[in-house]
N, C-alpha and C. Protein backbone atom coordinates (compact mmCIF):
# COMPACT_ATOMS: atom_id res chain seq x y z
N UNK A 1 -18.91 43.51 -108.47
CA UNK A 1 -19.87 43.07 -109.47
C UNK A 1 -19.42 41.77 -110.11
N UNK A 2 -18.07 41.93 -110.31
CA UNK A 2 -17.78 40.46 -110.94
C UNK A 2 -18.26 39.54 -110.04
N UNK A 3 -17.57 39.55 -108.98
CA UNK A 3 -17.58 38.49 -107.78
C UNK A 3 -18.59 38.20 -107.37
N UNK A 4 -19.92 39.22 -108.32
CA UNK A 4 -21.60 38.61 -107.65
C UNK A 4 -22.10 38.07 -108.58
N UNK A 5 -21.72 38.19 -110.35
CA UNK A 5 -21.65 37.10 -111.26
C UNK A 5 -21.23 35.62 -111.10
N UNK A 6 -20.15 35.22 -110.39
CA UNK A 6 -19.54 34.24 -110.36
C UNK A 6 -20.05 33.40 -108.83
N UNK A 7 -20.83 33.82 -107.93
CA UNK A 7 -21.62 33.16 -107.02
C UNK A 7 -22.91 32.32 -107.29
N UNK A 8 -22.82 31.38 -106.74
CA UNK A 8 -24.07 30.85 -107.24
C UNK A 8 -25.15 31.85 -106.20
N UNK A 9 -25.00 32.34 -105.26
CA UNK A 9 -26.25 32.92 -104.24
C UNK A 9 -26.48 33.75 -105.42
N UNK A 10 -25.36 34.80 -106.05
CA UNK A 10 -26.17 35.72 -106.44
C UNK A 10 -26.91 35.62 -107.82
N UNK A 11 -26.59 34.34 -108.39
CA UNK A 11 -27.67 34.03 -109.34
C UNK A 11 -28.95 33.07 -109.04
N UNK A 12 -29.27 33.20 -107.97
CA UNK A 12 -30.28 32.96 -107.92
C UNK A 12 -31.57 33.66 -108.62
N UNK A 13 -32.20 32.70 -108.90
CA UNK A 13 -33.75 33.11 -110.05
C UNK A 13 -34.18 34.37 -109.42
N UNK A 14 -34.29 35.54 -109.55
CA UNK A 14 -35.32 36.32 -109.67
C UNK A 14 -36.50 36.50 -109.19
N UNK A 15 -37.39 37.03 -108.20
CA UNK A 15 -38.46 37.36 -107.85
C UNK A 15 -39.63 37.00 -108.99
N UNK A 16 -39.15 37.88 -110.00
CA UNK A 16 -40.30 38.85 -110.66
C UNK A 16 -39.87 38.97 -112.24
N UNK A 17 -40.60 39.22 -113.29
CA UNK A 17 -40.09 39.77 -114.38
C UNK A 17 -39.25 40.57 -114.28
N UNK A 18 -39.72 42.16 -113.25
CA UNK A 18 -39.12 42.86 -113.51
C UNK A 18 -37.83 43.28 -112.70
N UNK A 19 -37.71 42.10 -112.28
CA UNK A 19 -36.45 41.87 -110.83
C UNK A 19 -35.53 41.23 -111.93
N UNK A 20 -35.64 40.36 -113.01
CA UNK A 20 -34.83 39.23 -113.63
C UNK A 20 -34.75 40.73 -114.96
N UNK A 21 -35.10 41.72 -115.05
CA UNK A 21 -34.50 42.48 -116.43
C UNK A 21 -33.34 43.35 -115.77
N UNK A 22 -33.85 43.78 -114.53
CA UNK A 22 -32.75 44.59 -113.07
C UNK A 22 -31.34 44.14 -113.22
N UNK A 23 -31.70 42.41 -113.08
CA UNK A 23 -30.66 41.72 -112.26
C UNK A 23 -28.80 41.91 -112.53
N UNK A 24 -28.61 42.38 -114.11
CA UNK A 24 -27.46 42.52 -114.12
C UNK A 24 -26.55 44.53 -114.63
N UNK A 25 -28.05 45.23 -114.37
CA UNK A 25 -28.02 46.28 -114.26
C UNK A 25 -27.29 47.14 -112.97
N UNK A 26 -26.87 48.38 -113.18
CA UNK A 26 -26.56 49.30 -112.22
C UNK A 26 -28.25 49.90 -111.20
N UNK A 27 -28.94 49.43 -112.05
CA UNK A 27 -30.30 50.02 -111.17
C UNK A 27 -30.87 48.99 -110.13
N UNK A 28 -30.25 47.61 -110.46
CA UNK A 28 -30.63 46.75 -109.01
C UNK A 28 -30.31 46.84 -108.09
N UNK A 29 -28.95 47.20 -108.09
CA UNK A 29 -27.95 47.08 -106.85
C UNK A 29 -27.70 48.61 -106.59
N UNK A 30 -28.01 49.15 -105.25
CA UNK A 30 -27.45 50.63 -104.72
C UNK A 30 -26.01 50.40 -105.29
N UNK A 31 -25.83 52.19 -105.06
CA UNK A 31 -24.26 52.20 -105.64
C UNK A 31 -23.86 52.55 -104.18
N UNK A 32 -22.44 52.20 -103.78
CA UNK A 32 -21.89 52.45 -102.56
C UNK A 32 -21.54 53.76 -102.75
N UNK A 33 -21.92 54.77 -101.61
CA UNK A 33 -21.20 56.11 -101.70
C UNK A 33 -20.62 56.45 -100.63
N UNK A 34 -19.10 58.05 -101.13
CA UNK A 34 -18.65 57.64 -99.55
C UNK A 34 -18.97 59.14 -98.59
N UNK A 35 -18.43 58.85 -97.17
CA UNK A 35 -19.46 60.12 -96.54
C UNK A 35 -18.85 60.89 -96.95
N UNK A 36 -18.89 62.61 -96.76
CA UNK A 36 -18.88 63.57 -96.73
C UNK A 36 -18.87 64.23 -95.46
N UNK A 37 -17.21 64.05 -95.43
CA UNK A 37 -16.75 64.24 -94.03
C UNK A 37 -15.50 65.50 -94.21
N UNK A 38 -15.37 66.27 -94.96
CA UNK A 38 -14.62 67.25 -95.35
C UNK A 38 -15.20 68.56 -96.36
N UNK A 39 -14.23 69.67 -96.35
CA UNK A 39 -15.04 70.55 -97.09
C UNK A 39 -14.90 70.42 -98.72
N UNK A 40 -13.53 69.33 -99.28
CA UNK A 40 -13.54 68.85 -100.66
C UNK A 40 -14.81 68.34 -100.91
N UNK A 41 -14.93 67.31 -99.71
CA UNK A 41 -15.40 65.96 -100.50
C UNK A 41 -16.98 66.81 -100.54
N UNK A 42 -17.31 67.87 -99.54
CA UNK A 42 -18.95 68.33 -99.84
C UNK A 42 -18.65 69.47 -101.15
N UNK A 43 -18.16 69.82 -101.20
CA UNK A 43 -17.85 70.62 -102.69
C UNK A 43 -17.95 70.01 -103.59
N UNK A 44 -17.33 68.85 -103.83
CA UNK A 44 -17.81 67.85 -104.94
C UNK A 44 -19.39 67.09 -105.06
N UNK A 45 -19.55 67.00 -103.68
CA UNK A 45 -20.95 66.32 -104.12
C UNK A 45 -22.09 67.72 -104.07
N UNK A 46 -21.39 68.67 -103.36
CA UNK A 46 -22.85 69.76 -103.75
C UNK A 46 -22.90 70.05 -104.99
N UNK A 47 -21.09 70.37 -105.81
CA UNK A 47 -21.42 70.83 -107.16
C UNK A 47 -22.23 69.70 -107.95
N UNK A 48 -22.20 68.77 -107.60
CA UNK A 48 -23.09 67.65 -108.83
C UNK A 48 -23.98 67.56 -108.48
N UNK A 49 -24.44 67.96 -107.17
CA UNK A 49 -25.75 67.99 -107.19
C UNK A 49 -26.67 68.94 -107.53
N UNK A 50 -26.23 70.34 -107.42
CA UNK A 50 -26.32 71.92 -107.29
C UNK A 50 -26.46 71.83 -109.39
N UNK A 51 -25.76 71.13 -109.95
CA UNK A 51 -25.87 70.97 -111.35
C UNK A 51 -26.87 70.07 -112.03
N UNK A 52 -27.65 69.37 -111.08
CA UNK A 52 -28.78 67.99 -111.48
C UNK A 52 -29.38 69.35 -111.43
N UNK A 53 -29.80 69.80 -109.98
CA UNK A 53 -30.87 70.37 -109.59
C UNK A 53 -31.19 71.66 -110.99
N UNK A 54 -29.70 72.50 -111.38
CA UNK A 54 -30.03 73.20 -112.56
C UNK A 54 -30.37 72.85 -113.71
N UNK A 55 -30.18 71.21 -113.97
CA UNK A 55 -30.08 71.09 -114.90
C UNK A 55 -31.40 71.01 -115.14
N UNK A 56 -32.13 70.14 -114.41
CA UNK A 56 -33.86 69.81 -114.34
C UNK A 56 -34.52 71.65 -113.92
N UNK A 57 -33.91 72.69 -113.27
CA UNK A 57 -34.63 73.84 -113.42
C UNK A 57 -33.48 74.83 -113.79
N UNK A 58 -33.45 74.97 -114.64
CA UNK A 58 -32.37 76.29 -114.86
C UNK A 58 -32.38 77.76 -114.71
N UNK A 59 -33.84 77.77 -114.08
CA UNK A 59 -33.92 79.40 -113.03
C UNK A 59 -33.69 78.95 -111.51
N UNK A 60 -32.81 78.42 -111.06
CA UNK A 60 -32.67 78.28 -109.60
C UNK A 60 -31.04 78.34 -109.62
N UNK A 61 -30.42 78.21 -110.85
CA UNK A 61 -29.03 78.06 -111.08
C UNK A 61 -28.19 79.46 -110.00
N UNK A 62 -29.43 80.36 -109.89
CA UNK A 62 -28.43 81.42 -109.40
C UNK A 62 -29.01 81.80 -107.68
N UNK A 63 -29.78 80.57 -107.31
CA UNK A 63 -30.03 80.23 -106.09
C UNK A 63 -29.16 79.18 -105.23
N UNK A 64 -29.25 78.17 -106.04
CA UNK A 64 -27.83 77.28 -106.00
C UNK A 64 -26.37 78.24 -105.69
N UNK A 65 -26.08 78.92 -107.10
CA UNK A 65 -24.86 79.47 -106.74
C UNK A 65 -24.54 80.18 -105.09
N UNK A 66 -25.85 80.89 -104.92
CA UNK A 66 -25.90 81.74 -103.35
C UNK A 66 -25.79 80.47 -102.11
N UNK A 67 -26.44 79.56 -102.29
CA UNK A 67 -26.00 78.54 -101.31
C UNK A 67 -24.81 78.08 -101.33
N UNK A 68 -24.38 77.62 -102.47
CA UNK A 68 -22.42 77.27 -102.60
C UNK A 68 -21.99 78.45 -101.66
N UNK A 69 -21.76 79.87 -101.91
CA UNK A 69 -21.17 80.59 -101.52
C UNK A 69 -21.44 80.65 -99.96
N UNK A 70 -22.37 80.53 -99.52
CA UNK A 70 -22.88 80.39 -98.11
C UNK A 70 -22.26 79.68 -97.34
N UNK A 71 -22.46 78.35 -97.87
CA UNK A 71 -21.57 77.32 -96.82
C UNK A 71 -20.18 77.66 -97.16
N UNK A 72 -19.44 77.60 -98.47
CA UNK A 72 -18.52 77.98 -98.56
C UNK A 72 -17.80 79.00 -97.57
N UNK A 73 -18.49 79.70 -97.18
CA UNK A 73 -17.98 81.06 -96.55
C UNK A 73 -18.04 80.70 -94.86
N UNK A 74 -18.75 79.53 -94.52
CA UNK A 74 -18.68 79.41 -93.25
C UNK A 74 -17.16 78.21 -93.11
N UNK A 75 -17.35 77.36 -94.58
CA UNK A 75 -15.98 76.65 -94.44
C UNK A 75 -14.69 77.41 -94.31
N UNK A 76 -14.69 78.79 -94.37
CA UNK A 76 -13.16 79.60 -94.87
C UNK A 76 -13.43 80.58 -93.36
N UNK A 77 -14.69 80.57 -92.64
CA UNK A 77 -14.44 81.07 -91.55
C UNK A 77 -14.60 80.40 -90.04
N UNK A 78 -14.55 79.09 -90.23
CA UNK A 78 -14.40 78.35 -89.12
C UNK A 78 -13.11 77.56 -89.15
N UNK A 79 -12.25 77.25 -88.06
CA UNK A 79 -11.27 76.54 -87.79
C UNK A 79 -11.44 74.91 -88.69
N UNK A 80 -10.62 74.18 -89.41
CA UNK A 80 -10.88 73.00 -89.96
C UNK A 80 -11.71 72.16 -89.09
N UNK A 81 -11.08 72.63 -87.41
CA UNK A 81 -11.80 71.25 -86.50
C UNK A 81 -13.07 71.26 -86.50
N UNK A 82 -13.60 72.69 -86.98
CA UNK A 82 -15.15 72.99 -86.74
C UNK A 82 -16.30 72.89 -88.16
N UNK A 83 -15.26 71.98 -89.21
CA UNK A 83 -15.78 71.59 -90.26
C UNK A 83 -16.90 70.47 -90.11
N UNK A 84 -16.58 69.81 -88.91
CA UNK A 84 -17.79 68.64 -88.95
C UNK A 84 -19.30 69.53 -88.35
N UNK A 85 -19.26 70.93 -87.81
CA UNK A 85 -20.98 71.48 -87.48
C UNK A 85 -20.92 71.89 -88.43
N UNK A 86 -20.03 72.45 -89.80
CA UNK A 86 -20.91 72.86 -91.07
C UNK A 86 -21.71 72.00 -91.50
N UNK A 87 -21.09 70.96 -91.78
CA UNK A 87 -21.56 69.91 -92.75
C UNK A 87 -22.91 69.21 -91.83
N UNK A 88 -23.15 69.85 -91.05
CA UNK A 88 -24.25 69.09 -89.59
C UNK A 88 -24.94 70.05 -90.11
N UNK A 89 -24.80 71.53 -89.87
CA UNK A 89 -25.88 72.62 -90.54
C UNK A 89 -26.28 72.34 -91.60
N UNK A 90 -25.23 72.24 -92.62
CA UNK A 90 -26.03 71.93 -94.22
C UNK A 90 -27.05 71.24 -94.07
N UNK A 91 -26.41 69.95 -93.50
CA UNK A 91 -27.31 68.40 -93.80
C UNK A 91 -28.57 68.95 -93.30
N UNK A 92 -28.72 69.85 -91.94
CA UNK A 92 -30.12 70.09 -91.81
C UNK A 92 -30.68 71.30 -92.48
N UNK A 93 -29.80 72.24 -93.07
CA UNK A 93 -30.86 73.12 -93.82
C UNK A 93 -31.08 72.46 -95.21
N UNK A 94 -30.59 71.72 -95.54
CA UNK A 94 -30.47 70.97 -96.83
C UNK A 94 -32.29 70.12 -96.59
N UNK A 95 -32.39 69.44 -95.56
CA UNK A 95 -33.49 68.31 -95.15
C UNK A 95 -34.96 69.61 -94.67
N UNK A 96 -34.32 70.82 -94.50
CA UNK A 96 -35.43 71.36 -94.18
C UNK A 96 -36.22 72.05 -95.42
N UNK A 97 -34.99 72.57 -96.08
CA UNK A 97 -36.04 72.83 -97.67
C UNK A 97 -36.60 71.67 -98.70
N UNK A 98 -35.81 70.75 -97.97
CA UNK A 98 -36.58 70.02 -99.07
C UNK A 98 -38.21 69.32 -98.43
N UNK A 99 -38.20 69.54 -97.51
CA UNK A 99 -39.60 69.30 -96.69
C UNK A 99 -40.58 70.54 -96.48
N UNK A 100 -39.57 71.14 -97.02
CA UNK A 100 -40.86 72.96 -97.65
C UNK A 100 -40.84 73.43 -98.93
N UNK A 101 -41.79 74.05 -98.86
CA UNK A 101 -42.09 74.58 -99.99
C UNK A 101 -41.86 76.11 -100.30
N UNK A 102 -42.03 76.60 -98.83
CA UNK A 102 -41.54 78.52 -98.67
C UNK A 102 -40.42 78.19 -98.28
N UNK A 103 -39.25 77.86 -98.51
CA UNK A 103 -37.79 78.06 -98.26
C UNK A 103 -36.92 77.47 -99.63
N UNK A 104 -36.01 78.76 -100.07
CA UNK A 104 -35.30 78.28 -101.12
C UNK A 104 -34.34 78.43 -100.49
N UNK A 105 -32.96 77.97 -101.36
CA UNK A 105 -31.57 77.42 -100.86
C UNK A 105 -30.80 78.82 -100.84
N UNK A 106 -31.86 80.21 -101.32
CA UNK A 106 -30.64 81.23 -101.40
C UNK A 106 -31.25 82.38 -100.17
N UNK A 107 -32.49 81.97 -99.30
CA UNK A 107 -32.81 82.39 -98.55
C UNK A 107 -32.52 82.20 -97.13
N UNK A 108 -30.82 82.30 -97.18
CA UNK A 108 -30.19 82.18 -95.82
C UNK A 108 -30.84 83.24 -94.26
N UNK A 109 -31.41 84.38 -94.86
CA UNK A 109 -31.94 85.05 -94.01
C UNK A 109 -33.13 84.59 -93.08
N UNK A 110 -33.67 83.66 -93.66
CA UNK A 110 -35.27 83.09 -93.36
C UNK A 110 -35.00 82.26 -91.83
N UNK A 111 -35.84 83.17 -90.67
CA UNK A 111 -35.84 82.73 -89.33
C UNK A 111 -35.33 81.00 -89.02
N UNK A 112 -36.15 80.09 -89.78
CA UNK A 112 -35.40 78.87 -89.58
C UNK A 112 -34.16 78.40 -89.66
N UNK A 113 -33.76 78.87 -90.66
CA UNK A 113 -32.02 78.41 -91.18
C UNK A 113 -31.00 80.11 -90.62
N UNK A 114 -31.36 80.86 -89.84
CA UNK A 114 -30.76 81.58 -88.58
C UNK A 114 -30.73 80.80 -87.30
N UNK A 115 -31.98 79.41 -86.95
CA UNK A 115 -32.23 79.21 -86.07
C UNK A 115 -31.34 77.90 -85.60
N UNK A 116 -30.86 77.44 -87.32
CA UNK A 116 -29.75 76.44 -87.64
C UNK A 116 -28.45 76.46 -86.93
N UNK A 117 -28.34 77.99 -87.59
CA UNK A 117 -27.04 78.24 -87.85
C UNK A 117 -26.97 78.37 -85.94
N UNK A 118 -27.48 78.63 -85.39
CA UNK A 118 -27.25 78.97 -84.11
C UNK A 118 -27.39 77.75 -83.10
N UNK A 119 -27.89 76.68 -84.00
CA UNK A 119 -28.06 75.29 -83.01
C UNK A 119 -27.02 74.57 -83.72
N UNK A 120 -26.30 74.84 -84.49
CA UNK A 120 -25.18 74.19 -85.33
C UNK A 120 -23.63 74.83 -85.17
N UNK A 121 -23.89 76.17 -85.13
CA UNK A 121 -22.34 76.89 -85.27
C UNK A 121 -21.79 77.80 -84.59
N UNK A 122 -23.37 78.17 -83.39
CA UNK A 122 -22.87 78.89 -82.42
C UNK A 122 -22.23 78.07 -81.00
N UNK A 123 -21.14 78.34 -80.54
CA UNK A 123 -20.81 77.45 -79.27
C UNK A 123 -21.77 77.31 -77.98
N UNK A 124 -22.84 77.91 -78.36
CA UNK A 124 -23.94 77.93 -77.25
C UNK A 124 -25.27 76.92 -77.77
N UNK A 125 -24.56 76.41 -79.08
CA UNK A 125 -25.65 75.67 -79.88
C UNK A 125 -25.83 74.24 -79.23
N UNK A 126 -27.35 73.54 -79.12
CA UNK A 126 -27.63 72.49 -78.97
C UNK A 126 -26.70 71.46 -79.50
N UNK A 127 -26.53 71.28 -80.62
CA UNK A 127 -26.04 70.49 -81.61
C UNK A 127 -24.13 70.82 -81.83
N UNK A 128 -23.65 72.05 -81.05
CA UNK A 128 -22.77 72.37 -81.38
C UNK A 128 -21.25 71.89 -80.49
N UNK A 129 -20.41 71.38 -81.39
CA UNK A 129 -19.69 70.08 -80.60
C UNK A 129 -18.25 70.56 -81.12
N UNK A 130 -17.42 70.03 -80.00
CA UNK A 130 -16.40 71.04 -80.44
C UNK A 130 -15.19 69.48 -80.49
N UNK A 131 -14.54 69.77 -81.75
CA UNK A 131 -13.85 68.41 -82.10
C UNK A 131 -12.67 68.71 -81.04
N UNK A 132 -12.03 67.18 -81.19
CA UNK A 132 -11.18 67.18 -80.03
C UNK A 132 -10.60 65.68 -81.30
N UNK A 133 -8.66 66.09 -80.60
CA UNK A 133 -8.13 65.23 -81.25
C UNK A 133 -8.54 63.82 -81.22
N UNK A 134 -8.80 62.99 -82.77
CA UNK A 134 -8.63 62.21 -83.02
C UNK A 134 -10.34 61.86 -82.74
N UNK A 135 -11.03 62.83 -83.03
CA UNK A 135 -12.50 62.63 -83.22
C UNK A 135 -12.64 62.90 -84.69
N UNK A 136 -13.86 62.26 -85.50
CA UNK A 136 -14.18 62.28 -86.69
C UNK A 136 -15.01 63.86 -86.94
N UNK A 137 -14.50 64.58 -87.84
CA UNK A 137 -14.91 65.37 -88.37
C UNK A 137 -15.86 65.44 -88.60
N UNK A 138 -16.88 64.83 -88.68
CA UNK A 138 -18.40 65.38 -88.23
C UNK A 138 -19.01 65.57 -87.35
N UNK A 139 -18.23 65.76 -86.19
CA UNK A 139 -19.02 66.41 -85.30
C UNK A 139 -19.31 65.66 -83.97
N UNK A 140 -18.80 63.91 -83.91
CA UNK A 140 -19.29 63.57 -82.90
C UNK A 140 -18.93 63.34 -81.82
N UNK A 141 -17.54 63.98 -81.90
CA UNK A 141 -17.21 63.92 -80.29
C UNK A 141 -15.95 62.96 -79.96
N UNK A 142 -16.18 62.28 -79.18
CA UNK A 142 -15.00 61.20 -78.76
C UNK A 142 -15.83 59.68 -78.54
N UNK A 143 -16.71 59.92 -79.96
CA UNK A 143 -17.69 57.99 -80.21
C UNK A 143 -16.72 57.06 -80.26
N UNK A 144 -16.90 56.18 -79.97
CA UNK A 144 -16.31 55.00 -80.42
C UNK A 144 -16.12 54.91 -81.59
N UNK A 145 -15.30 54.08 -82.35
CA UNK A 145 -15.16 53.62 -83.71
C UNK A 145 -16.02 52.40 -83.61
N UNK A 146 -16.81 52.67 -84.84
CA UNK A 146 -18.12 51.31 -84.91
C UNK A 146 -17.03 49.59 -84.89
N UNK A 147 -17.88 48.59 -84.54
CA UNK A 147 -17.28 47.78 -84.36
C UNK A 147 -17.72 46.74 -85.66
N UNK A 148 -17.38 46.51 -86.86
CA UNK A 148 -18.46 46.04 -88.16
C UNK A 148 -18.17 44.52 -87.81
N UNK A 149 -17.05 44.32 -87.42
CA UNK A 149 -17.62 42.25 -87.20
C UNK A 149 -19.06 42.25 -86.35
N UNK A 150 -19.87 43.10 -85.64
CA UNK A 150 -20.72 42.79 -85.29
C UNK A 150 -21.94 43.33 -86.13
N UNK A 151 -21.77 43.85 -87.36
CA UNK A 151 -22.80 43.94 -88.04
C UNK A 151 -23.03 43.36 -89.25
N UNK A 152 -24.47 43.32 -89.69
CA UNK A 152 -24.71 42.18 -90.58
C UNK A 152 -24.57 42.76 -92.05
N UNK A 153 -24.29 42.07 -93.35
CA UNK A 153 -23.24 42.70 -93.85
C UNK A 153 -24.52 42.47 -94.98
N UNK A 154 -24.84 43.86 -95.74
CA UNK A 154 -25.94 44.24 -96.51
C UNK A 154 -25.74 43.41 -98.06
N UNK A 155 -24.28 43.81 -97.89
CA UNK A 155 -23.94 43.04 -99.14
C UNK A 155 -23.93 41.54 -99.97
N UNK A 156 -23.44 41.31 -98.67
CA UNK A 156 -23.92 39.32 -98.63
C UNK A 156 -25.39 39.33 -98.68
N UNK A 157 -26.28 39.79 -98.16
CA UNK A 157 -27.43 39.57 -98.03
C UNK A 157 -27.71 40.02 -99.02
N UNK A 158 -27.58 40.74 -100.32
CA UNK A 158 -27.66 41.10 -101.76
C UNK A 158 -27.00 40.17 -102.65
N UNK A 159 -25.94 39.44 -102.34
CA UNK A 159 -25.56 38.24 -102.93
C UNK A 159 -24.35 38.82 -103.52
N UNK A 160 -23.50 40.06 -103.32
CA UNK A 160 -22.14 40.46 -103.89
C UNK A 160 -21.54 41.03 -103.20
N UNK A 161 -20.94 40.60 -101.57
CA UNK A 161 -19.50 40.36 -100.91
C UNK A 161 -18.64 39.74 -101.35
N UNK A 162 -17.69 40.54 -101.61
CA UNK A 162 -16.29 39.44 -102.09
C UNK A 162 -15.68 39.10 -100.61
N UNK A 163 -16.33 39.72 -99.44
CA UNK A 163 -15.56 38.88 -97.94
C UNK A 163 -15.49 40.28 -97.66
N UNK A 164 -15.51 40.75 -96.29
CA UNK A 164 -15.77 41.75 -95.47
C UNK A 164 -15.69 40.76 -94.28
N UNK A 165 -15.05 41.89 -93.16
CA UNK A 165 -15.08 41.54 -91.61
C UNK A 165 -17.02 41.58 -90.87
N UNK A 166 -17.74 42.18 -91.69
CA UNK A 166 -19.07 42.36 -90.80
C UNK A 166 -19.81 40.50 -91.05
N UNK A 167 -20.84 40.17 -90.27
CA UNK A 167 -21.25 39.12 -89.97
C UNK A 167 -21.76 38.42 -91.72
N UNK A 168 -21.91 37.09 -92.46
CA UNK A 168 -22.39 36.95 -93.07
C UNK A 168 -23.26 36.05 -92.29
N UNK A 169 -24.45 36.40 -92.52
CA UNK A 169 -25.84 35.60 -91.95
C UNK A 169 -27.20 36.09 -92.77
N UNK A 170 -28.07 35.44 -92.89
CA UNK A 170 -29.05 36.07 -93.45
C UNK A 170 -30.06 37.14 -92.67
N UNK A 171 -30.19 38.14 -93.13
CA UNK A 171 -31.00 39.14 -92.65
C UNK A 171 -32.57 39.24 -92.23
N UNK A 172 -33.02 38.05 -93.18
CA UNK A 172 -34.28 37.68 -92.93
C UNK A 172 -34.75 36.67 -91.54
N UNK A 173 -33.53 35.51 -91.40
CA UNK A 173 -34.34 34.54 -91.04
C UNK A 173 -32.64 34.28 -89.67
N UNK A 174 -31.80 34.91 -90.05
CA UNK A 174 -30.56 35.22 -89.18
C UNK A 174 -29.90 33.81 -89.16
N UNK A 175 -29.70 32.30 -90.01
CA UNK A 175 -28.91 31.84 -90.60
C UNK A 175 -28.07 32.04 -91.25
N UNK A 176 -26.81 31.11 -90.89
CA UNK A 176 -25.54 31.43 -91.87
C UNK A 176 -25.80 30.70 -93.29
N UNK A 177 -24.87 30.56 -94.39
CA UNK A 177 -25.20 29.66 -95.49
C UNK A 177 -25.84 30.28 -96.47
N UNK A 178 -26.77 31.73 -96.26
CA UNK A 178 -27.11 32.00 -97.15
C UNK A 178 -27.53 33.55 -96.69
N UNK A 179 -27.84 34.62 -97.86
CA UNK A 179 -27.85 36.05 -97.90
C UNK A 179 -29.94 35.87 -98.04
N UNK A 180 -30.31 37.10 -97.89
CA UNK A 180 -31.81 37.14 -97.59
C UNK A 180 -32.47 37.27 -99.22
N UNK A 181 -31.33 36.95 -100.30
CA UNK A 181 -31.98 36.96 -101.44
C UNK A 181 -32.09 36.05 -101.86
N UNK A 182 -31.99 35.39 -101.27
CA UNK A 182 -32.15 33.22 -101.19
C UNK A 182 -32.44 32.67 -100.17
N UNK A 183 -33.23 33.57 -99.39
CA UNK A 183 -33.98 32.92 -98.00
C UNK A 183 -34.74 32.63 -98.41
N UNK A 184 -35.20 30.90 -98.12
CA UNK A 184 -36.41 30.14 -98.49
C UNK A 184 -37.50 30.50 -97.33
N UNK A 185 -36.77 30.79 -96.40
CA UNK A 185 -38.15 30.72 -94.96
C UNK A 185 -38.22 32.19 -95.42
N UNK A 186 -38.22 33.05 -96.09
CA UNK A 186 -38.82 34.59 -95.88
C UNK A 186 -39.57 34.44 -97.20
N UNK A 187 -39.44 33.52 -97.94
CA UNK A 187 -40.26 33.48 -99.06
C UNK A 187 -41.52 32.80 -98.33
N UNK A 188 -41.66 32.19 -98.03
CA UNK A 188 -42.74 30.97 -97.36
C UNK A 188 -43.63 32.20 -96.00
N UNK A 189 -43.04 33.07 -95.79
CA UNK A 189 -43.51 33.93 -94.64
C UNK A 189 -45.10 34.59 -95.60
């Protein structure tokens, strides 16, 4: 944040009124978050989230709790290596209630999220991947490690890289010299 004060890209004028009241706020700029690639680091972000969600309804608090315990219980009965298909199950029973309306988070019994657990954690599962040394804990196998000098770097193009190995070029118009929040040719488009 300092280092996007002290750029001239990132003071560039403002869109909009309500882009120039943003501009030196936490609500302009995403906050960087990091993955959730272990059973700490999802314990921490379920409990804060599992606590928004009570806080905005405080009769679900003891629906929440039954889901903590759920995954919890598959983290204490699978091998560590097999921590990256929990966190693959969650993520999709997590994406499936929230795209319904008949499924709550403490209704582990409900045919779909059985149908999860069996494309996620059974070894006969679609989705179900069995780590192997020096693969990333979520699950994917023996991927490559991404290569970021070849990708274009979100941040520069927001106007607050202090320098990163990924490409600085603009995102809009794919010139160097400047980030896409001071692209003159995407304004003119």
């Amino acid at each position: 944040m300092v280092a996007a004060r002290h750029n001239p890209v990132a003071l560039a004028a403002p869109a909009n009124a309500f882009a120039e009241a943003l501009q030196f706020t936490s609500l302009a700029k995403p906050v960087d978050t990091k993955a959730v690639t272990d059973m700490f680091a999802w314990t921490r972000a379920w409990l804060a989230t599992a606590n928004a969600i009570a806080f905005a309804f405080p009769g679900r608090r003891s629906e929440l709790d039954s889901y903590t315990l759920h995954i919890q219980q598959f983290f204490e009965d699978y091998h560590h290596s097999m921590h990256g298909n929990v966190l693959l199950y969650d993520k999709a029973v997590r994406q499936l209630i929230g795209t319904r309306r008949d499924i709550l988070f403490d209704e582990t019994t409900h045919p779909d999220i059985i149908r999860f657990k069996t494309i996620y954690l059974d070894s006969g599962g679609v989705h179900y991947r069995v780590a192997t040394p020096g693969s990333s804990s979520q699950g994917q196998g023996g991927s490559k490690p991404r290569n970021k000098s070849k990708e274009v770097c979100r941040k520069f193009n927001r106007g607050d890289c202090d320098g990163c190995e990924r490409k600085h070029i603009c995102a809009s118009c794919g010139e160097t010299g400047h980030g896409a929040n001071s692209c003159g040719k995407a304004k003119r488009k």
